[in-house]
Protein backbone atom coordinates (compact mmCIF):
# COMPACT_ATOMS: atom_id res chain seq x y z
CA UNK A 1 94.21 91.46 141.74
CA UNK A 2 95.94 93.44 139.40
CA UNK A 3 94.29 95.53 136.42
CA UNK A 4 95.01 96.87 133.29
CA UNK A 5 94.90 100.81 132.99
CA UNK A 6 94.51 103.50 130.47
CA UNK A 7 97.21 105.73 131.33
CA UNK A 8 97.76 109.36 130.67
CA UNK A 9 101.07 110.30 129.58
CA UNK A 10 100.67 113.45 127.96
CA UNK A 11 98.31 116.05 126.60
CA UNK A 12 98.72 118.86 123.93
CA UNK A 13 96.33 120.73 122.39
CA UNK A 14 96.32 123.30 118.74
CA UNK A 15 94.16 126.27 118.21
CA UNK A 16 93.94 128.76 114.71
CA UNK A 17 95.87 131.83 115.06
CA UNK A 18 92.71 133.55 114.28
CA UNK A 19 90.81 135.03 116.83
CA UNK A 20 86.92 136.04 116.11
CA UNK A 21 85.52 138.36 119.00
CA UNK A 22 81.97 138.92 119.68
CA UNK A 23 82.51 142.31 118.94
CA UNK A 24 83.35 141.59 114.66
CA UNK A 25 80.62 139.39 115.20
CA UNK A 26 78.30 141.80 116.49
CA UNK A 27 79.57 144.08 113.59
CA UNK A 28 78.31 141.35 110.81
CA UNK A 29 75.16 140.16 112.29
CA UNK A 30 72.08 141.27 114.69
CA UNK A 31 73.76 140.81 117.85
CA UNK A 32 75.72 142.14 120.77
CA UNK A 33 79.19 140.94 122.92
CA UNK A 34 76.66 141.42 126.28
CA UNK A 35 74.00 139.22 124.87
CA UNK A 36 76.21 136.08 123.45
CA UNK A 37 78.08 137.06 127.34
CA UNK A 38 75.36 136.56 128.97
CA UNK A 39 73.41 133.38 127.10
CA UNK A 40 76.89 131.39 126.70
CA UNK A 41 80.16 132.93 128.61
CA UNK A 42 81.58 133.42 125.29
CA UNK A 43 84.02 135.72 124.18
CA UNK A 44 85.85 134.60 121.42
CA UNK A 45 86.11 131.88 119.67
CA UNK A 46 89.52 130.29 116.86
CA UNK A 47 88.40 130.16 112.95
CA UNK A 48 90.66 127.92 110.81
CA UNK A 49 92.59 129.39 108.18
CA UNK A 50 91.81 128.70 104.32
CA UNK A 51 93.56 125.64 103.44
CA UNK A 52 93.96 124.97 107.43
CA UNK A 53 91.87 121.86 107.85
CA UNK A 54 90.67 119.82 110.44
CA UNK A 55 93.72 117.16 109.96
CA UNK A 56 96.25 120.09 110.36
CA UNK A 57 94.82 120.90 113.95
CA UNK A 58 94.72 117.28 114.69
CA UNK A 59 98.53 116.72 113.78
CA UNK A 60 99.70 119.91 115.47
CA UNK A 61 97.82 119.05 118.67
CA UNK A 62 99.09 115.20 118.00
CA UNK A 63 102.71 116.34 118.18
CA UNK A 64 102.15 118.62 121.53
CA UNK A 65 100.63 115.42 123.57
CA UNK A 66 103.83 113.50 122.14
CA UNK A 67 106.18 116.22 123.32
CA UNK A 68 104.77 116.63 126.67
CA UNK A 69 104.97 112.85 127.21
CA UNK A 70 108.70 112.86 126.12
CA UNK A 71 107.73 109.90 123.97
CA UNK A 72 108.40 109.08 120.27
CA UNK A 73 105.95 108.47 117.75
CA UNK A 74 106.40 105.79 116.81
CA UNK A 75 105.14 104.02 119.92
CA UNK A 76 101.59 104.82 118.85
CA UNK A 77 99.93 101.70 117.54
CA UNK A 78 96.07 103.20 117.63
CA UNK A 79 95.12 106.56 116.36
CA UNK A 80 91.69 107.29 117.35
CA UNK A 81 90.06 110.87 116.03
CA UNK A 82 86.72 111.87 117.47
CA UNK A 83 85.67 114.97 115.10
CA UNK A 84 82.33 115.87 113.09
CA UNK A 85 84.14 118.00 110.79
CA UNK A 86 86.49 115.18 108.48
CA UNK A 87 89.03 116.62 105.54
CA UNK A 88 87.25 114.22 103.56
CA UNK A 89 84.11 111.97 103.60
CA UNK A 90 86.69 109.22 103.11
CA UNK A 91 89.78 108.32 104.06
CA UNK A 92 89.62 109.02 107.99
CA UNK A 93 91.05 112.18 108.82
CA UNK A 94 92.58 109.75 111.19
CA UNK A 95 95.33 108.02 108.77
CA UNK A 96 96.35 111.79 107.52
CA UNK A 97 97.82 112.04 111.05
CA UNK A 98 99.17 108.87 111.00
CA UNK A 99 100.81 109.40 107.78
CA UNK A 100 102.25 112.95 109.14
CA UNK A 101 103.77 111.56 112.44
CA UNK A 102 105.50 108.96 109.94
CA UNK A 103 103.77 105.96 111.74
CA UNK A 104 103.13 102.92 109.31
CA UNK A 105 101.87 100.53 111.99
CA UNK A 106 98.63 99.90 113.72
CA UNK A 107 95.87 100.90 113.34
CA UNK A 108 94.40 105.03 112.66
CA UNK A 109 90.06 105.38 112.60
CA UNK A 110 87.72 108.15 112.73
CA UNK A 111 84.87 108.21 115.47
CA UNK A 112 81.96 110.63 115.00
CA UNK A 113 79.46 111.61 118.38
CA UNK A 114 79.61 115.11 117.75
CA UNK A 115 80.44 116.89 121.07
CA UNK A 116 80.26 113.92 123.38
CA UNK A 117 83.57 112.25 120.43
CA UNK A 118 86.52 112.96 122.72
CA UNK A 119 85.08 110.70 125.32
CA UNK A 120 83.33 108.32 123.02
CA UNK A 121 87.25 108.20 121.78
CA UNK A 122 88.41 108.03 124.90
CA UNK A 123 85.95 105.13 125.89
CA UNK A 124 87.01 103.07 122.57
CA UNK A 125 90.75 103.02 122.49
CA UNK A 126 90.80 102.06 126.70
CA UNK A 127 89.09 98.99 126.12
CA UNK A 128 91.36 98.09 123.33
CA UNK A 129 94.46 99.01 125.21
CA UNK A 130 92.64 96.46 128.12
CA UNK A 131 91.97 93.76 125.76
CA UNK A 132 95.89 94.40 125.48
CA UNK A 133 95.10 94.14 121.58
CA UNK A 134 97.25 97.92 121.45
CA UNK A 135 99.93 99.32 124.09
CA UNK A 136 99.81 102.83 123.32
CA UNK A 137 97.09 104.89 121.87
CA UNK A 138 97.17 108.64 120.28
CA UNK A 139 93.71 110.46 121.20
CA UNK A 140 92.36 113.32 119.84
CA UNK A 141 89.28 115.79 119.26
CA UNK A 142 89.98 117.98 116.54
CA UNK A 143 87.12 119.95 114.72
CA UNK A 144 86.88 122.96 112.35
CA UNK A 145 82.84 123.98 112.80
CA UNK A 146 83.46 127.16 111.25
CA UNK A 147 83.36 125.09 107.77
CA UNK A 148 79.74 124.26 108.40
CA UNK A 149 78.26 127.37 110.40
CA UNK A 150 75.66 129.39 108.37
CA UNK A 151 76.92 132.84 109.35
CA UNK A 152 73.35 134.43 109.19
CA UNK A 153 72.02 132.27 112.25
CA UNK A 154 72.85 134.47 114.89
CA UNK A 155 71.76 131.38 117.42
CA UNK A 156 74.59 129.40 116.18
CA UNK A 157 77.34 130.89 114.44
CA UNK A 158 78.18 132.66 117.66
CA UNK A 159 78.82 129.51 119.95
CA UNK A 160 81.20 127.66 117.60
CA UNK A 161 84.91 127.61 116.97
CA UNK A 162 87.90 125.79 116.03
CA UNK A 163 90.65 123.50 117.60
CA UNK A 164 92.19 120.42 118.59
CA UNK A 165 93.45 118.66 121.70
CA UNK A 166 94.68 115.17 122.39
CA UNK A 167 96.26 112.59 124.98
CA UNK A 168 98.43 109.97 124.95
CA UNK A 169 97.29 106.72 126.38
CA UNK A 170 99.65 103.79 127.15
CA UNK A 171 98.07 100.38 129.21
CA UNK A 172 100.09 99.80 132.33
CA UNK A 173 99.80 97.00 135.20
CA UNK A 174 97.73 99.18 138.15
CA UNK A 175 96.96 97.46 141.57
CA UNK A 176 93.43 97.28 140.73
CA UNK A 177 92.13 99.34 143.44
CA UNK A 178 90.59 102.97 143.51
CA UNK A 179 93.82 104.76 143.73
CA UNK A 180 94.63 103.23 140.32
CA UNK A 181 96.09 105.44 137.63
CA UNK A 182 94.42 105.47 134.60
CA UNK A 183 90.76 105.59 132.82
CA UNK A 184 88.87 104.34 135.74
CA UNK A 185 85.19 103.97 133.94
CA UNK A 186 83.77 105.73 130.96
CA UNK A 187 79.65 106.17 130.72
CA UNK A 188 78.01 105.81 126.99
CA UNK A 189 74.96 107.00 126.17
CA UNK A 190 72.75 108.16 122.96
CA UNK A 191 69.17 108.70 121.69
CA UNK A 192 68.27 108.89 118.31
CA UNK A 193 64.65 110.45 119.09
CA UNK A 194 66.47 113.70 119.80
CA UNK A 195 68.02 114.02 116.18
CA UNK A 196 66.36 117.50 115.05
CA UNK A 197 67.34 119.22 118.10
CA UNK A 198 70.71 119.40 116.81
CA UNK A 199 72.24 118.14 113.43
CA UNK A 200 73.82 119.32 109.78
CA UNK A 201 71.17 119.50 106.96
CA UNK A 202 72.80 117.81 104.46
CA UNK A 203 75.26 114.68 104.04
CA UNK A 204 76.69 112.42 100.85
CA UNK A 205 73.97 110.49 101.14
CA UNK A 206 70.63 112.37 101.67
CA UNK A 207 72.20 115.77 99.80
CA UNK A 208 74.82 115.43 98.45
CA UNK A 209 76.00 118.52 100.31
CA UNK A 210 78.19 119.17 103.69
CA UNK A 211 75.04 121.15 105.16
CA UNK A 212 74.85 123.68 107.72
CA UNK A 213 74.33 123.35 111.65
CA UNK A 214 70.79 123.50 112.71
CA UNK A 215 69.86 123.46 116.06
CA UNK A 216 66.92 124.35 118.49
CA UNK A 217 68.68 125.65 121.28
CA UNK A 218 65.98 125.69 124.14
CA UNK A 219 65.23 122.24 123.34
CA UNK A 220 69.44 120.84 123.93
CA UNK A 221 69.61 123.27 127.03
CA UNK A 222 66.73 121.56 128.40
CA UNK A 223 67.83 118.13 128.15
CA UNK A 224 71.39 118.99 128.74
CA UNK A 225 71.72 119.13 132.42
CA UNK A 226 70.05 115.73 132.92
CA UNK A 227 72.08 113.87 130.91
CA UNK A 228 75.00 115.04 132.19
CA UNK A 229 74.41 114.25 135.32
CA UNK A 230 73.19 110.63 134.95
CA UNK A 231 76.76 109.55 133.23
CA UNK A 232 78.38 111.06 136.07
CA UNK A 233 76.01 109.05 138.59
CA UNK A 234 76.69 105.76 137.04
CA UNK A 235 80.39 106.50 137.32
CA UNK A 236 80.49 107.48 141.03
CA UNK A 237 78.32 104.29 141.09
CA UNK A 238 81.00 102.19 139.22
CA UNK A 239 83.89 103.60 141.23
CA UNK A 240 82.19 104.37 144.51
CA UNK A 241 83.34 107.86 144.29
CA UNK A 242 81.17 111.00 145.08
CA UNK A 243 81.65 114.76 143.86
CA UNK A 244 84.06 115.57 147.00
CA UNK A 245 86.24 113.12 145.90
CA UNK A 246 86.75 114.69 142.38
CA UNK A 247 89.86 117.14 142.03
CA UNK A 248 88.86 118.53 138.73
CA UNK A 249 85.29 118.69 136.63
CA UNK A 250 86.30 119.44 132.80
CA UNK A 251 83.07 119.17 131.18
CA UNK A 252 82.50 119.85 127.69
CA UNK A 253 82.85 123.46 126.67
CA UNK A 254 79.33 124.50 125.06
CA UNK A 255 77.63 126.99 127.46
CA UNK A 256 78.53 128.34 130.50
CA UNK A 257 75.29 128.26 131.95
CA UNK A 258 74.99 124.68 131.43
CA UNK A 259 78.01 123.76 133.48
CA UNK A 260 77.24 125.96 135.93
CA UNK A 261 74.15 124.17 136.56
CA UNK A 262 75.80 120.60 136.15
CA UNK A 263 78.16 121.66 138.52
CA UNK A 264 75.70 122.92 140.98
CA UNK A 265 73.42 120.02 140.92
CA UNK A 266 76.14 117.60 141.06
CA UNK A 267 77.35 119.66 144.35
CA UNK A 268 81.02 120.23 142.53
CA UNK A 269 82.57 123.36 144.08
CA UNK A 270 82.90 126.44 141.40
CA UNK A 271 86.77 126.56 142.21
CA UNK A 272 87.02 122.82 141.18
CA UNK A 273 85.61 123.18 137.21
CA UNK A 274 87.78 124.04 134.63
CA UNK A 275 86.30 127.04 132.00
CA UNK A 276 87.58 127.45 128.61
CA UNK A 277 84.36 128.53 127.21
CA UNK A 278 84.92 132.14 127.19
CA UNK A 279 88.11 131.64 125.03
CA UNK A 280 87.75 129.09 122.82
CA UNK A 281 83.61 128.84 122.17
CA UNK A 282 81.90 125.45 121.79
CA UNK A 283 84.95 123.19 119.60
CA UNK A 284 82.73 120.10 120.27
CA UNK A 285 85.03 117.40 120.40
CA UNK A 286 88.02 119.23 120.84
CA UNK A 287 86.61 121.37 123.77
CA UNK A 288 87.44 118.50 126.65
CA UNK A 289 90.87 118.01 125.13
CA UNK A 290 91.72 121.62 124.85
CA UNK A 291 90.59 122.71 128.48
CA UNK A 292 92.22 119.41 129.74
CA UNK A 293 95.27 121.06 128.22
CA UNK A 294 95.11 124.59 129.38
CA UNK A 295 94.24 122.98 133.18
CA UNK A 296 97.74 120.99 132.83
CA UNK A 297 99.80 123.36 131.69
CA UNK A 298 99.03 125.69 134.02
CA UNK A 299 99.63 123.77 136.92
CA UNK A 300 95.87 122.55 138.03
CA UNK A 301 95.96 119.55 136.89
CA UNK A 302 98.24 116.96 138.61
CA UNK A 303 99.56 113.35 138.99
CA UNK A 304 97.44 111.53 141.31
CA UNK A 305 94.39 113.98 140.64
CA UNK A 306 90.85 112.62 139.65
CA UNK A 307 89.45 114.14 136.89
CA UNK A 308 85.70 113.83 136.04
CA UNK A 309 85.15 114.52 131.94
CA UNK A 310 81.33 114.72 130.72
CA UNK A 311 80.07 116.07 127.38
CA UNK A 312 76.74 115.99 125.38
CA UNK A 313 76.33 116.49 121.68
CA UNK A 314 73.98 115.67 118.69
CA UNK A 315 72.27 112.75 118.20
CA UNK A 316 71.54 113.01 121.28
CA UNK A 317 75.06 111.56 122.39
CA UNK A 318 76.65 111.92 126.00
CA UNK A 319 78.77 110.62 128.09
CA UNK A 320 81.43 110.51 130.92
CA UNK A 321 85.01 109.47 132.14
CA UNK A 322 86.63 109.47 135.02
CA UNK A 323 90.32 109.41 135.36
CA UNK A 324 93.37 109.40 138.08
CA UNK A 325 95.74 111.56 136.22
């Protein structure tokens, strides 16, 4: 029996031209490139410029995905942004990109899960493209966290930065069998106990005010690794895949201690996980996108490969995806 598939046609991905080493950080605040090395794997991270806003990433990273899937515009019928940084409160940062590509068709929504919105967005627009309600959807993670960092919190301001990546997903007939191209699963999860271990102080409704990240970062490294992992059980469970099946781990980019210890308990093979970390910092949900991007582009990442994607982010959210490139 036949099935219908989220494809991948194409990926592209944006980043600031600014680059902000730990070194100028270490030069504003108490801290040190060898002790944000050691706690994260960071090195540098991309700051927006002023007037550069989160809907510029998204559209520049938006037009890369089309390129590299030779495919016009046009074609899009769903736009769905994951991102935690919007231009605006309201309209959807979403239907600025729609407006830039030209499209005046379909449908273009924001989707907010913090780090774990790429595959949140990811998860939504493949089961509309199943329901065959939309043929060809435009995904992206795009955030500019440098807009709400408090630059005196030397636990935070160091692991964030700025970016965008998306993919192009069109629904094609697949045979319906593990070897299937496509989205094969996607895992959703959230918690809404774990709130004050990571949020933004401040919102139109309870302040009026965008707020600054606060987060307690013992308590989200503790919890991390767990919650990974159990997404990424249920969809070896779903598919009847293990870990020496998967070609590729891209988890989300937030610490490299964390997916060093995903990896490790999920018995993935160092070699086999992608690392953007180091150069881009934390981009929440742009971080999947953009190492999903560097991986293809440089040749890792092939047709026929299957990709495990995983991320965790306030809320608590998390989740996973598994795909056959």
């Amino acid at each position: 029996m036949t099935a219908l598939r989220s494809v991948v046609l194409g990926c592209g991905s944006y980043l600031p031209q600014r680059i902000l080493t730990n070194a100028e950080l270490a030069a504003r605040i108490d801290t040190s490139d060898e002790w944000i090395v050691q706690r994260t794997g960071i090195r540098q991270r991309h700051i927006a410029a002023e007037g550069e806003f989160t809907s510029h990433l998204a559209i520049n990273a938006a037009r890369a995905a089309l390129a590299d899937a030779g495919i016009d515009a046009q074609s899009i019928d769903l736009i769905v942004l994951g991102t935690s940084t919007p231009d605006n409160t309201f309209p959807a940062t979403a239907v600025a990109v729609q407006a830039a590509l030209g499209i005046h068709h379909g449908a273009a929504f924001d989707l907010q899960a913090v780090c774990s919105g790429f595959i949140f967005a990811l998860s939504t627009a493949d089961n509309f493209l199943k329901t065959g309600a939309f043929k060809r959807a435009l995904v992206i993670g795009a955030e500019t966290f440098s807009r709400i960092l408090d630059w005196n919190d030397r636990g935070t301001c160091v692991l964030f930065g700025d970016g965008a990546g998306a993919v192009i997903l069109e629904a094609q007939e697949q045979p319906g069998e593990p070897g299937d191209r496509g989205i094969l699963t996607t895992h959703l999860r959230s918690d809404g106990r774990h709130k004050a271990k990571l949020y933004v102080d401040g919102g139109p409704s309870s302040t009026r005010t965008v707020g600054y990240l606060r987060m307690e970062g013992r308590e989200v490294f503790k919890h991390a690794v767990g919650m990974i992992t159990d997404v990424i059980y249920d969809a070896f469970k779903a598919t009847g895949t293990t870990a020496e099946d998967i070609d590729w781990f891209v988890p989300h980019q937030a610490n490299k201690r964390i997916i060093d210890a995903s990896a490790h308990k999920l018995h993935i093979a160092p070699q086999k996980v992608v690392l953007t970390v180091d150069l881009h910092g934390n981009t929440s949900a742009a971080s999947i996108p953009l190492a999903l991007s560097v991986a293809v582009k440089d040749g890792r990442v092939k047709k026929g490969d299957l990709v495990l994607l995983e991320a965790m982010g306030g809320g608590f959210t998390w989740g996973s995806a598994l795909v056959r490139w």
